[in-house]
C-alpha atoms as a PDB file:
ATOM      1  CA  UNK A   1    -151.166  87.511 -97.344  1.00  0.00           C
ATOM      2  CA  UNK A   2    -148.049  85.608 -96.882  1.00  0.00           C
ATOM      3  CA  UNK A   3    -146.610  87.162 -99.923  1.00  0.00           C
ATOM      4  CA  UNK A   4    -147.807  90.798 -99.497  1.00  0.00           C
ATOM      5  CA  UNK A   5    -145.440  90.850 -96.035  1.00  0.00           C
ATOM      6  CA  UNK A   6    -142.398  88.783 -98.106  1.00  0.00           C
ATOM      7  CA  UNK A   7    -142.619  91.966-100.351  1.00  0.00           C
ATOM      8  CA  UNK A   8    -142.657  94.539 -97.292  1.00  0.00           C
ATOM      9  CA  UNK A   9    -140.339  92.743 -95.883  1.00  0.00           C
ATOM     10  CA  UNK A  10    -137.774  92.861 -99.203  1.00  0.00           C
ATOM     11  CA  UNK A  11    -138.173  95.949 -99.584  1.00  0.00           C
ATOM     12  CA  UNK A  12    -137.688  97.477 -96.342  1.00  0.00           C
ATOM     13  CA  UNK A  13    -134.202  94.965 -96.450  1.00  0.00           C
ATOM     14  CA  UNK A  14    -133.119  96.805 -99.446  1.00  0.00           C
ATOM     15  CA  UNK A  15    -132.986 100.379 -97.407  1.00  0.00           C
ATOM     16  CA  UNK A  16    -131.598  98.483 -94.191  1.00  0.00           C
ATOM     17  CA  UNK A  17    -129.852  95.453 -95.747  1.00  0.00           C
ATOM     18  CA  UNK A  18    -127.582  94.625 -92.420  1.00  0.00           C
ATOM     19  CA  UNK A  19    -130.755  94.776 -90.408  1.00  0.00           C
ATOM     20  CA  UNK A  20    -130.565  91.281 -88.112  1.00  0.00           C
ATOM     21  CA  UNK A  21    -134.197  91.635 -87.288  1.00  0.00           C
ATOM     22  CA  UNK A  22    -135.514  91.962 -90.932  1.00  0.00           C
ATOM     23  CA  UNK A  23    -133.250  89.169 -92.161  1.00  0.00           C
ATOM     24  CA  UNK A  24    -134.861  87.042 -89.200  1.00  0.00           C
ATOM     25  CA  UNK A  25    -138.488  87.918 -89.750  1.00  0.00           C
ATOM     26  CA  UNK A  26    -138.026  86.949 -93.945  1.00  0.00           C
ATOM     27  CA  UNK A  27    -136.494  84.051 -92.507  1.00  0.00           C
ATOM     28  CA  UNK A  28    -139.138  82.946 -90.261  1.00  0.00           C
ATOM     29  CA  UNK A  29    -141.711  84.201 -93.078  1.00  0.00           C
ATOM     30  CA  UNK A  30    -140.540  81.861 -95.553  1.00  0.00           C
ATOM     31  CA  UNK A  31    -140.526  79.122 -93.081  1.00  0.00           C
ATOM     32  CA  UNK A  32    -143.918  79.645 -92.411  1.00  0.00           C
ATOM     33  CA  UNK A  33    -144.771  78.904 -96.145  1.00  0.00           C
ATOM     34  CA  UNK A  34    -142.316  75.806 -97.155  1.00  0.00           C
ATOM     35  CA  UNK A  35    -139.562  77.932 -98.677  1.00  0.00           C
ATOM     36  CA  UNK A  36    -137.259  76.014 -96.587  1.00  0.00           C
ATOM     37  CA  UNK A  37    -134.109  77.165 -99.644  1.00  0.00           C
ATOM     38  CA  UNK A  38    -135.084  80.797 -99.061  1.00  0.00           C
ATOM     39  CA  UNK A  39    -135.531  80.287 -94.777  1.00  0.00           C
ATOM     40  CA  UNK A  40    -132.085  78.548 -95.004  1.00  0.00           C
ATOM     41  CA  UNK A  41    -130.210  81.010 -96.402  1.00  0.00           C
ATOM     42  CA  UNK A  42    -131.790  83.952 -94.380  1.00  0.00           C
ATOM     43  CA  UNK A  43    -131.076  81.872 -91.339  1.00  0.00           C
ATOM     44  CA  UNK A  44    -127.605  81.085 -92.175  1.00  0.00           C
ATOM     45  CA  UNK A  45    -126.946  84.677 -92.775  1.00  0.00           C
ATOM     46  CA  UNK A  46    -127.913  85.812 -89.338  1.00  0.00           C
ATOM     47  CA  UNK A  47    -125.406  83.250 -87.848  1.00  0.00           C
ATOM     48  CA  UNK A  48    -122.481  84.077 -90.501  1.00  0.00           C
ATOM     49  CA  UNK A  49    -123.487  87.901 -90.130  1.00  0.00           C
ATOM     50  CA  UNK A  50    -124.614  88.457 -86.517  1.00  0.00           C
ATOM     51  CA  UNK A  51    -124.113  85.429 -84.205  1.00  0.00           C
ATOM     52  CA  UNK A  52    -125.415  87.057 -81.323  1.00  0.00           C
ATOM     53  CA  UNK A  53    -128.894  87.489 -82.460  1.00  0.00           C
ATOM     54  CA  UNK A  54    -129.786  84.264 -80.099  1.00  0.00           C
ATOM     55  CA  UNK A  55    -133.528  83.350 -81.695  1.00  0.00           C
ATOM     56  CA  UNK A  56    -131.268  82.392 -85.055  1.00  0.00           C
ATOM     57  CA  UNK A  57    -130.660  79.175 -83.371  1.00  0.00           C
ATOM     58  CA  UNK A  58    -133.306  77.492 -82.520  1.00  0.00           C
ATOM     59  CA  UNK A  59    -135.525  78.119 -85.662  1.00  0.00           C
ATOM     60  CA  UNK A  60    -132.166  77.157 -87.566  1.00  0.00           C
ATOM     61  CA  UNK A  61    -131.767  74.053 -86.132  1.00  0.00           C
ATOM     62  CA  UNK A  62    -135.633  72.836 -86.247  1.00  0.00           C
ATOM     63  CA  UNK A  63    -135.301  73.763 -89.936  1.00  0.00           C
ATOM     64  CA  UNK A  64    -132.057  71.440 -90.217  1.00  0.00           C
ATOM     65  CA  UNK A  65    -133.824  68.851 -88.559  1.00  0.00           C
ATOM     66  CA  UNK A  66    -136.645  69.370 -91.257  1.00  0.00           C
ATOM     67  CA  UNK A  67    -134.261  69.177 -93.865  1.00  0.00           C
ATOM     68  CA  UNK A  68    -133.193  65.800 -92.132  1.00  0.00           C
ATOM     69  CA  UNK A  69    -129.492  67.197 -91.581  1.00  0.00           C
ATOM     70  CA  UNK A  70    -129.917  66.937 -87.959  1.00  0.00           C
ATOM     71  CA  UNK A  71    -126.501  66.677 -87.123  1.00  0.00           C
ATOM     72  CA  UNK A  72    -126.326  70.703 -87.526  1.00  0.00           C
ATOM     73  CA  UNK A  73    -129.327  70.923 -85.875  1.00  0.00           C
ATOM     74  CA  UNK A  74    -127.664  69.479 -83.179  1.00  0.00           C
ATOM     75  CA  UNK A  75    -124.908  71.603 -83.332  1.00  0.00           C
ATOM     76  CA  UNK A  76    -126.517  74.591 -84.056  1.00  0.00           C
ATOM     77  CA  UNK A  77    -128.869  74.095 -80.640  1.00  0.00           C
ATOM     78  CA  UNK A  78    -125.201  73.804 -78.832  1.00  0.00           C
ATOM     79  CA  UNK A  79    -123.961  76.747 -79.896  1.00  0.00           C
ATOM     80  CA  UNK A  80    -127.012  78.515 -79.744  1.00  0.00           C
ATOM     81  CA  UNK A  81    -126.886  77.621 -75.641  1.00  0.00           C
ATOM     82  CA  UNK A  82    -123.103  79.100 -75.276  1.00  0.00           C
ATOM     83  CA  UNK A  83    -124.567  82.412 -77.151  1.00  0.00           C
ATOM     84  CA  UNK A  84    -127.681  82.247 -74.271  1.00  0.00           C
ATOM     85  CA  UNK A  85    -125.069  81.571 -71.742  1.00  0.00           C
ATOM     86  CA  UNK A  86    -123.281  84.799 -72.664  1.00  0.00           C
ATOM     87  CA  UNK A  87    -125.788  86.850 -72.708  1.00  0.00           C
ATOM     88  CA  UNK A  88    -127.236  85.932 -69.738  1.00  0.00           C
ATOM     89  CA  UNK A  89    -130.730  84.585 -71.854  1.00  0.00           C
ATOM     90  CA  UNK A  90    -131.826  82.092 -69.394  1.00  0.00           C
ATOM     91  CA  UNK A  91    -135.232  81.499 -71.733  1.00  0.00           C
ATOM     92  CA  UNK A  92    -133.764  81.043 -74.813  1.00  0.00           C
ATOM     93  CA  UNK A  93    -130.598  78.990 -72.959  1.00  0.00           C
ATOM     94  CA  UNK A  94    -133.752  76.199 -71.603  1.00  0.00           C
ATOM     95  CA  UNK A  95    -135.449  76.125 -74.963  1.00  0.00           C
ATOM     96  CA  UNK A  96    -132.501  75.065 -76.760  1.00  0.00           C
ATOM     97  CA  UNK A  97    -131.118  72.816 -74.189  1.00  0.00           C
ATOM     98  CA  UNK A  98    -134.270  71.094 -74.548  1.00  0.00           C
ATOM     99  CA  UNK A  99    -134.961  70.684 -78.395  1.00  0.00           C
ATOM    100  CA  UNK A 100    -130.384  70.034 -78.052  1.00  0.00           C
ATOM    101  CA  UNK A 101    -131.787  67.054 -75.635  1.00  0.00           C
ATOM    102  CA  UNK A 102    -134.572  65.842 -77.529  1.00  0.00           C
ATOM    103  CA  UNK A 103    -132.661  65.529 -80.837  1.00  0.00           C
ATOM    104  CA  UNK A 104    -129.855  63.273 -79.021  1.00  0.00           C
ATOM    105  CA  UNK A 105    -132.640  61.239 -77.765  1.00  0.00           C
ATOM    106  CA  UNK A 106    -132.191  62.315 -74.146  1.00  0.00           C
ATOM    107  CA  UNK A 107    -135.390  62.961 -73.492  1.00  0.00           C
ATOM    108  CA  UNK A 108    -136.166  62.259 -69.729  1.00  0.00           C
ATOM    109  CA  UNK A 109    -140.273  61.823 -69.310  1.00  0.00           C
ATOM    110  CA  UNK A 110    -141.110  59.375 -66.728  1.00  0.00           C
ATOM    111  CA  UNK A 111    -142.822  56.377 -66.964  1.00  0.00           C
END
């Protein structure tokens, strides 16, 4: 199944090739099945190519952490939260302030 979408999914990028939503779902498609190379570089693209697309960075930066390069996980999460900020994404701003938080080991739970 997983590779019947892959293949809708390549093709319909080779009509609309710039298309930010396309490049995210192969992206998130090859995540789903281990292709962490192919998510990478999908993932990468988005923020090289359209940095304002703000669901890019948290997917990004749990696949760096994955990859154990968690450093640019970390950094990804923080400038995934100034994108949020700017566009007013108050959602996607508390979701990455939290996975930024747990991967400095500031988690706060309570005793």
């Amino acid at each position: 199944m997983h590779h019947i979408r892959l293949q809708k999914l390549l093709d319909f990028l080779k009509n609309e090739p710039e298309d930010p939503f396309l490049k995210y779902a192969l992206a998130t498609e090859y995540f789903n099945v281990n292709d962490h190379e192919k998510a990478l570089f999908y993932f990468e693209d988005l923020i090289a190519n359209h940095p304002d697309y703000v669901g890019t960075y948290y997917h990004l930066g749990k696949l760096y952490e994955i990859i154990d390069r968690k450093p640019d996980a970390i950094d990804i999460y923080r400038r995934g939260m100034e994108v949020a900020r700017k566009k007013g994404d108050s959602h996607a701003f508390s979701e990455l302030q939290t996975v930024f938080n747990s991967a400095n080991g500031l988690d706060y739970e309570d005793d």
